[in-house]
ModelCIF file with pLDDT and N, C-alpha, C, O atoms, coordinates in Angstrom:
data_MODEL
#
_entry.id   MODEL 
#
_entity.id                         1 
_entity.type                       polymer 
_entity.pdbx_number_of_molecules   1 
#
_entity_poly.entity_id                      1 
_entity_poly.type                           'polypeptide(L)' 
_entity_poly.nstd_linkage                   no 
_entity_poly.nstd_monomer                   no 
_entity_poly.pdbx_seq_one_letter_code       
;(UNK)(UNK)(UNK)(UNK)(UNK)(UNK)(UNK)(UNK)(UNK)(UNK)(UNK)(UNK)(UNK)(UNK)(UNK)(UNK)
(UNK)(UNK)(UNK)(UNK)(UNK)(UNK)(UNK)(UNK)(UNK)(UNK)(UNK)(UNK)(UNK)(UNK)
;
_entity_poly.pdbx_seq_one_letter_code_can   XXXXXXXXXXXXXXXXXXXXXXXXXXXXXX 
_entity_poly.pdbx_strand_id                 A 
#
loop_
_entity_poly_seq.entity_id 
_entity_poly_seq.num 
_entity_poly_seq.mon_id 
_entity_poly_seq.hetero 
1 1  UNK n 
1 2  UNK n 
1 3  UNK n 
1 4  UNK n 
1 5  UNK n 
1 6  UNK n 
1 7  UNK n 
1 8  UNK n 
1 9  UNK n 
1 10 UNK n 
1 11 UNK n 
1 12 UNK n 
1 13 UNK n 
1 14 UNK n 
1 15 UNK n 
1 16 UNK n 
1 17 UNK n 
1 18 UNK n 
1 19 UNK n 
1 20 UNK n 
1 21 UNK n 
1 22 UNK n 
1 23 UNK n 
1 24 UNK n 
1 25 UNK n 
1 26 UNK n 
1 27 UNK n 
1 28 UNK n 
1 29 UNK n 
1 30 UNK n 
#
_struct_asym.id          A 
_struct_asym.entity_id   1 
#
loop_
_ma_qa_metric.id 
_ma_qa_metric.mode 
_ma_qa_metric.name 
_ma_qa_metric.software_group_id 
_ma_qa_metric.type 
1 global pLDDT . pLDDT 
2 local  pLDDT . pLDDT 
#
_ma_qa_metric_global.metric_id      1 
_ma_qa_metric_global.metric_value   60.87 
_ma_qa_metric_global.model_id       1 
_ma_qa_metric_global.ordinal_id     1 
#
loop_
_ma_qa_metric_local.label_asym_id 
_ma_qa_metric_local.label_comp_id 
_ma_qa_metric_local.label_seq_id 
_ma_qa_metric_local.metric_id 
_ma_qa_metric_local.metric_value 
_ma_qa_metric_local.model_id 
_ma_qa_metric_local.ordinal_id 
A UNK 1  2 75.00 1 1  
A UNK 2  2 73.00 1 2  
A UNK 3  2 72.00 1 3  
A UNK 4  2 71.00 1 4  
A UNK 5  2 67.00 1 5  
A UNK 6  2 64.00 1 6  
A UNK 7  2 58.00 1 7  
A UNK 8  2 52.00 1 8  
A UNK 9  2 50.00 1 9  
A UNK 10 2 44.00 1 10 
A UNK 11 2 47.00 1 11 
A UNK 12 2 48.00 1 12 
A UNK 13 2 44.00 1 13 
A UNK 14 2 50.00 1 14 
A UNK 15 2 47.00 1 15 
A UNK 16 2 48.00 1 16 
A UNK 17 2 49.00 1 17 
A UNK 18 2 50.00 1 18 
A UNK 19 2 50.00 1 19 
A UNK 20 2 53.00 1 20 
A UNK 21 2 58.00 1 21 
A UNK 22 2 63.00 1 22 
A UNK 23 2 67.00 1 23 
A UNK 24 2 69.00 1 24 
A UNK 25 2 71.00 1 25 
A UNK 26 2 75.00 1 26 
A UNK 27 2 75.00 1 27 
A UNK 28 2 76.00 1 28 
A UNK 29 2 79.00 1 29 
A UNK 30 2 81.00 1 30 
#
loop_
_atom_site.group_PDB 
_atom_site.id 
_atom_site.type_symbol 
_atom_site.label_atom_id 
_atom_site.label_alt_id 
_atom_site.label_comp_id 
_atom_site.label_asym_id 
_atom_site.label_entity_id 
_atom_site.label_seq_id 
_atom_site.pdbx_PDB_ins_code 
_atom_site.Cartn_x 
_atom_site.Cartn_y 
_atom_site.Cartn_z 
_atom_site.occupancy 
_atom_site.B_iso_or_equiv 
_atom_site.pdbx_formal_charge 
_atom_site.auth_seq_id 
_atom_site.auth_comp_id 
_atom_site.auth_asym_id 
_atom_site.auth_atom_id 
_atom_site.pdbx_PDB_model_num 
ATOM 1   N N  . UNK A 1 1  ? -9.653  -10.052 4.138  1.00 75.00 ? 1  UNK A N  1 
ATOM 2   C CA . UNK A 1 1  ? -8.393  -10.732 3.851  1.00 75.00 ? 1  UNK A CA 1 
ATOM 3   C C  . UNK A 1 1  ? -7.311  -9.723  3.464  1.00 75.00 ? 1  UNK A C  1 
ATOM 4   O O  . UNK A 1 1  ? -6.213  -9.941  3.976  1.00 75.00 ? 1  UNK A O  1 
ATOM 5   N N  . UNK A 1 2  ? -7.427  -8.491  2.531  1.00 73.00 ? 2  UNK A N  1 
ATOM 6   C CA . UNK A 1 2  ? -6.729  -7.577  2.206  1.00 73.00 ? 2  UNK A CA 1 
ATOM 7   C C  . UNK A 1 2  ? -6.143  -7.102  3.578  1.00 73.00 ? 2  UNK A C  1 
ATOM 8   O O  . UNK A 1 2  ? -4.945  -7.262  3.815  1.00 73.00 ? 2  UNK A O  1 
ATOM 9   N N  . UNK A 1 3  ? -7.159  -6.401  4.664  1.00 72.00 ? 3  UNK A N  1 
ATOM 10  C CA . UNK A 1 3  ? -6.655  -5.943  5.513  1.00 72.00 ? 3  UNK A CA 1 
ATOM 11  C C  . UNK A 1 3  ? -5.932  -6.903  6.492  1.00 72.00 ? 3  UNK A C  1 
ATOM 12  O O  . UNK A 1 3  ? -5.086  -6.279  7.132  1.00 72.00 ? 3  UNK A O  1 
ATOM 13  N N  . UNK A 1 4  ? -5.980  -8.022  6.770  1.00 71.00 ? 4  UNK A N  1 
ATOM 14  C CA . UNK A 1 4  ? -5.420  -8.373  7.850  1.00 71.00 ? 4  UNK A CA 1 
ATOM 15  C C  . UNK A 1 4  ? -4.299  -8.854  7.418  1.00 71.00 ? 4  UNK A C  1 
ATOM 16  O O  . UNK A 1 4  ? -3.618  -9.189  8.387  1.00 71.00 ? 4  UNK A O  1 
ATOM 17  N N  . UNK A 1 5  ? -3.496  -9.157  5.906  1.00 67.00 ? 5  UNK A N  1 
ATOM 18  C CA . UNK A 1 5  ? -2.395  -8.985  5.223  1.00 67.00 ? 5  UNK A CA 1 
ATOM 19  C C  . UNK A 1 5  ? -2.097  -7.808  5.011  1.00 67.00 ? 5  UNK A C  1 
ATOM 20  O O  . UNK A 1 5  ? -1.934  -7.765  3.791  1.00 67.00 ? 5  UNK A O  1 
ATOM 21  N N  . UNK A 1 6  ? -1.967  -7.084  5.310  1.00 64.00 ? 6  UNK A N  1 
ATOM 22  C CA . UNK A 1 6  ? -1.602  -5.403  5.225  1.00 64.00 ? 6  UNK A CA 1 
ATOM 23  C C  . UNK A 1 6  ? -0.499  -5.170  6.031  1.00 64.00 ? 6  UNK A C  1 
ATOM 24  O O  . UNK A 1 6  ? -0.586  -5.005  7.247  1.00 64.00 ? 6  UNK A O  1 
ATOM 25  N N  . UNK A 1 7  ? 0.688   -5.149  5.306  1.00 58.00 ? 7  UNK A N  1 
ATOM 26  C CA . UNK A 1 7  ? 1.801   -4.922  5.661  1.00 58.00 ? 7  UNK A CA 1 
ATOM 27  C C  . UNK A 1 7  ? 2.864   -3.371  5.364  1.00 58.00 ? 7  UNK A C  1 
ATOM 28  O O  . UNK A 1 7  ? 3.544   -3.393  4.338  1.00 58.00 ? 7  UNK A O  1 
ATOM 29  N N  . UNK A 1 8  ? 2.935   -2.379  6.078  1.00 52.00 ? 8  UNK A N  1 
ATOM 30  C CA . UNK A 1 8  ? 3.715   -1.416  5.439  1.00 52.00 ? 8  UNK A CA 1 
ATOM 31  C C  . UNK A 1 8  ? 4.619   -0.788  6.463  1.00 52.00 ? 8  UNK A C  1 
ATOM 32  O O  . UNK A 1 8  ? 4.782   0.431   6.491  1.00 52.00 ? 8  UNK A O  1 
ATOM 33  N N  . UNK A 1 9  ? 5.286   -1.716  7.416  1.00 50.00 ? 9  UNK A N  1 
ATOM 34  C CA . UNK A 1 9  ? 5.880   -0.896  8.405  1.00 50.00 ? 9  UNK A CA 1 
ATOM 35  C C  . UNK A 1 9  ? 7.409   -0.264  8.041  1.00 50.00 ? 9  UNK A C  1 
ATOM 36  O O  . UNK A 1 9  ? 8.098   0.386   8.828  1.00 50.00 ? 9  UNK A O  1 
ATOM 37  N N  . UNK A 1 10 ? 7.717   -0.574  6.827  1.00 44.00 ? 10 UNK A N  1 
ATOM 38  C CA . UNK A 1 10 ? 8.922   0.304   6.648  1.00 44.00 ? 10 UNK A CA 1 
ATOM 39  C C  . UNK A 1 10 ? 8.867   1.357   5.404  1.00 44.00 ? 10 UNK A C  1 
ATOM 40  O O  . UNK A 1 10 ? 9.708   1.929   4.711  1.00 44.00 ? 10 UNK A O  1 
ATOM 41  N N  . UNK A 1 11 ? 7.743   1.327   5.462  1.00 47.00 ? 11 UNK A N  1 
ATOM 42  C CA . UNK A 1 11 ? 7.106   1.796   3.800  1.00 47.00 ? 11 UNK A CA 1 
ATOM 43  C C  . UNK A 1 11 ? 7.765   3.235   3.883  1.00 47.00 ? 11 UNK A C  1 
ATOM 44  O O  . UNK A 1 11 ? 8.701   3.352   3.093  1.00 47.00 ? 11 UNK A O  1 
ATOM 45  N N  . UNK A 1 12 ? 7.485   4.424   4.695  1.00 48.00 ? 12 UNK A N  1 
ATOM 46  C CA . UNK A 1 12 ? 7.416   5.401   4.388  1.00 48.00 ? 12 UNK A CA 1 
ATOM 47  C C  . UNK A 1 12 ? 9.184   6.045   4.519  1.00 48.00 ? 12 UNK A C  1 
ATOM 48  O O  . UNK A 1 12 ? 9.474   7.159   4.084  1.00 48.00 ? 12 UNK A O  1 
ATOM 49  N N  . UNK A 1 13 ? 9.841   5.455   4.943  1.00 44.00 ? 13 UNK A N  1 
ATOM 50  C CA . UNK A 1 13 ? 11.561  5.387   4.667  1.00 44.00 ? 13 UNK A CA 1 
ATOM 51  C C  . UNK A 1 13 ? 12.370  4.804   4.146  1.00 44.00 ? 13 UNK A C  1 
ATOM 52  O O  . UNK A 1 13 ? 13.599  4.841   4.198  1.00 44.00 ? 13 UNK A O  1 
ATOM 53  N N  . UNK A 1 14 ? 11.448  4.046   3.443  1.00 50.00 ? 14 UNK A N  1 
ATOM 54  C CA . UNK A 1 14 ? 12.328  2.910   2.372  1.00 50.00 ? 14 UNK A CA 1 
ATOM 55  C C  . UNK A 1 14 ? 12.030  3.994   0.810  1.00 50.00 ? 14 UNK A C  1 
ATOM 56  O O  . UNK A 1 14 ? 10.968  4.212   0.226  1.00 50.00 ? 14 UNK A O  1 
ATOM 57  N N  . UNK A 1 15 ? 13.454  4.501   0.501  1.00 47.00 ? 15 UNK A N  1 
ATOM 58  C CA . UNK A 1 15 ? 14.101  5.062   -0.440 1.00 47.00 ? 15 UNK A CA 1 
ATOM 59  C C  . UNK A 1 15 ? 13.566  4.417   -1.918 1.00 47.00 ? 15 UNK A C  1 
ATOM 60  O O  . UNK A 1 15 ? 13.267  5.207   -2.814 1.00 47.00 ? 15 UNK A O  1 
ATOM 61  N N  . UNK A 1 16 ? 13.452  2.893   -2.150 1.00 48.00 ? 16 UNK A N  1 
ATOM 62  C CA . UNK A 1 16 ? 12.978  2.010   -2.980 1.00 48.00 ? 16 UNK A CA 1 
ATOM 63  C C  . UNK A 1 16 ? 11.500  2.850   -3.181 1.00 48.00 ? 16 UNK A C  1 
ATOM 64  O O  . UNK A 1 16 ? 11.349  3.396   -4.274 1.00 48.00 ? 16 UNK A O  1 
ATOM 65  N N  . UNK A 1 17 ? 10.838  2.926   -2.570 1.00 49.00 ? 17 UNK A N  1 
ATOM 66  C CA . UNK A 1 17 ? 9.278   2.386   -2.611 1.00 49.00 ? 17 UNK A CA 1 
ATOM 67  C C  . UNK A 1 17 ? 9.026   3.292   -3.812 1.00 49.00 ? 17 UNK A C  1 
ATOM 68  O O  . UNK A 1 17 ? 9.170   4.493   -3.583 1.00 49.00 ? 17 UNK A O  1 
ATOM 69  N N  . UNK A 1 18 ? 8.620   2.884   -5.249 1.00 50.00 ? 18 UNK A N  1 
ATOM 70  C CA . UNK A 1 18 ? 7.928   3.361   -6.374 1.00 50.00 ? 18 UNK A CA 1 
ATOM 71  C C  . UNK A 1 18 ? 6.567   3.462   -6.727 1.00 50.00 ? 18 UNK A C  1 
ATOM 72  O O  . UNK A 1 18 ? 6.232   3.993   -7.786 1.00 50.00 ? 18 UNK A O  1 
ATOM 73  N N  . UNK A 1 19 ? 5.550   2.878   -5.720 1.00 50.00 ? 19 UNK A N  1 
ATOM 74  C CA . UNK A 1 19 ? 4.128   3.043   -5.423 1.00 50.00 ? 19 UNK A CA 1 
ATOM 75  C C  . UNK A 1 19 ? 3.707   2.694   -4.378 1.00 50.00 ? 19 UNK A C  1 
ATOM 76  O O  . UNK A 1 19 ? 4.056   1.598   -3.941 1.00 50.00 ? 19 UNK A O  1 
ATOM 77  N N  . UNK A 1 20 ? 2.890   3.457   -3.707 1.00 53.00 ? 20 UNK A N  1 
ATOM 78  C CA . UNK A 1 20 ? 2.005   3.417   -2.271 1.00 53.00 ? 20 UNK A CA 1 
ATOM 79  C C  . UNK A 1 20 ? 1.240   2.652   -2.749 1.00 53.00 ? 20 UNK A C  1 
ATOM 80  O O  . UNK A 1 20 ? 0.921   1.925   -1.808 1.00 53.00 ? 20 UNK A O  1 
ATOM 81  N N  . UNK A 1 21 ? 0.523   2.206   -3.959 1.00 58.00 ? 21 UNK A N  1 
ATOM 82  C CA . UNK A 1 21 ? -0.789  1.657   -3.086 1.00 58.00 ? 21 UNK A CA 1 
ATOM 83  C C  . UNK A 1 21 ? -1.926  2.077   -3.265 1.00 58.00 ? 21 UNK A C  1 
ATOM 84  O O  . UNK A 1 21 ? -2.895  1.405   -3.619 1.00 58.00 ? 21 UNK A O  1 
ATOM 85  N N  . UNK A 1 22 ? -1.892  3.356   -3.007 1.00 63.00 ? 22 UNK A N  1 
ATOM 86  C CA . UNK A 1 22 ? -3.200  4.239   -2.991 1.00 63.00 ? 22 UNK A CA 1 
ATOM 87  C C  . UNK A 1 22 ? -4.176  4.387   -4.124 1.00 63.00 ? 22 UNK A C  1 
ATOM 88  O O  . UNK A 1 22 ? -5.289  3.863   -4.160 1.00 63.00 ? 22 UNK A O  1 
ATOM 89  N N  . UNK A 1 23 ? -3.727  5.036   -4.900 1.00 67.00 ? 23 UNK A N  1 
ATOM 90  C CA . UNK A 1 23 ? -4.072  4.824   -6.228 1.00 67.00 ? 23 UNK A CA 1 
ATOM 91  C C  . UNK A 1 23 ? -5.606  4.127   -6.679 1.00 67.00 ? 23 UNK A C  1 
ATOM 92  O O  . UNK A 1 23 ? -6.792  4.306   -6.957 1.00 67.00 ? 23 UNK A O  1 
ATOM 93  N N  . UNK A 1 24 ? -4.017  2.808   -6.414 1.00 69.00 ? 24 UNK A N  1 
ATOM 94  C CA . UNK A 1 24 ? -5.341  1.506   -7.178 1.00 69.00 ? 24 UNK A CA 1 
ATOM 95  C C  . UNK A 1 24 ? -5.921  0.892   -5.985 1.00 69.00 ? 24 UNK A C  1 
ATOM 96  O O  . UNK A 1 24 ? -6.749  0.045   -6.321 1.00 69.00 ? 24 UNK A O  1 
ATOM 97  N N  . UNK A 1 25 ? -5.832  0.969   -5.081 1.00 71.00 ? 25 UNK A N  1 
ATOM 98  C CA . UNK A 1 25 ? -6.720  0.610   -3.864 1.00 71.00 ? 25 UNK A CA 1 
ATOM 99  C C  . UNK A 1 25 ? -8.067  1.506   -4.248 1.00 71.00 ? 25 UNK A C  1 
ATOM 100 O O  . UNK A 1 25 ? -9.113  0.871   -4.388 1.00 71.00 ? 25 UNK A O  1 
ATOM 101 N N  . UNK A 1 26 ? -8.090  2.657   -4.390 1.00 75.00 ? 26 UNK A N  1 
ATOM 102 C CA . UNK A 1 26 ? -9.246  3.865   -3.944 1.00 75.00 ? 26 UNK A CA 1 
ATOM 103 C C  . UNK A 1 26 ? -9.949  3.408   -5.425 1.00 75.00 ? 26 UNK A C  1 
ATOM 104 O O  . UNK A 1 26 ? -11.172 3.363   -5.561 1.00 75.00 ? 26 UNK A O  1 
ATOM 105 N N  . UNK A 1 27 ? -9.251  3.165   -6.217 1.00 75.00 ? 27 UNK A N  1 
ATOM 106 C CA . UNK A 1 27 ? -10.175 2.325   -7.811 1.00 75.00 ? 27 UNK A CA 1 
ATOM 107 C C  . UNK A 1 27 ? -10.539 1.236   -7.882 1.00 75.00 ? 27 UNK A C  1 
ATOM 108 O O  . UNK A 1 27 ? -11.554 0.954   -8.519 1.00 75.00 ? 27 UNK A O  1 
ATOM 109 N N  . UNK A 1 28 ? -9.668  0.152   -7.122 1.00 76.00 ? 28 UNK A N  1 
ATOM 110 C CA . UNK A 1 28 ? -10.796 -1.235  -6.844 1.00 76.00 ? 28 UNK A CA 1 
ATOM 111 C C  . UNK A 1 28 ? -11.513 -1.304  -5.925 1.00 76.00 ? 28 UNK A C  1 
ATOM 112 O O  . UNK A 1 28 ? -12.291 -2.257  -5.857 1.00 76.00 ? 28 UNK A O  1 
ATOM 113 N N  . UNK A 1 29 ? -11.482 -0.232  -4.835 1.00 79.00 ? 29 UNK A N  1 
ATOM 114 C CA . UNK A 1 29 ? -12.700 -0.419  -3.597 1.00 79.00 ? 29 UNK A CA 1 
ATOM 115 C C  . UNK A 1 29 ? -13.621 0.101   -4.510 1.00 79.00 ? 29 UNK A C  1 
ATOM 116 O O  . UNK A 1 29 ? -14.362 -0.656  -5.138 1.00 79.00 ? 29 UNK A O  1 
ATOM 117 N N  . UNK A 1 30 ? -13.661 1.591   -4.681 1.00 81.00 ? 30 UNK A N  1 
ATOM 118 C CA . UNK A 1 30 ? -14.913 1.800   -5.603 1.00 81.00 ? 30 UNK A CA 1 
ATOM 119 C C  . UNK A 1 30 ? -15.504 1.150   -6.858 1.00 81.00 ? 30 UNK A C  1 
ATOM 120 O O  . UNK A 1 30 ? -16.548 1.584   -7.344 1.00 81.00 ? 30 UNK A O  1 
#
């Protein structure tokens, strides 16, 4: 369900963006 809601197509040029994500993704998968 996470992945097929997975939305980030303007993510990496949008000036706004104050967290990827990454982080706490790589701490609740594990």
């Amino acid at each position: 369900n996470e992945v097929i809601f997975l939305k980030e197509e303007d993510l990496l040029h949008n000036k706004e963006v104050k967290d990827k994500g990454i982080l706490s993704a790589i701490i609740i998968a594990f």
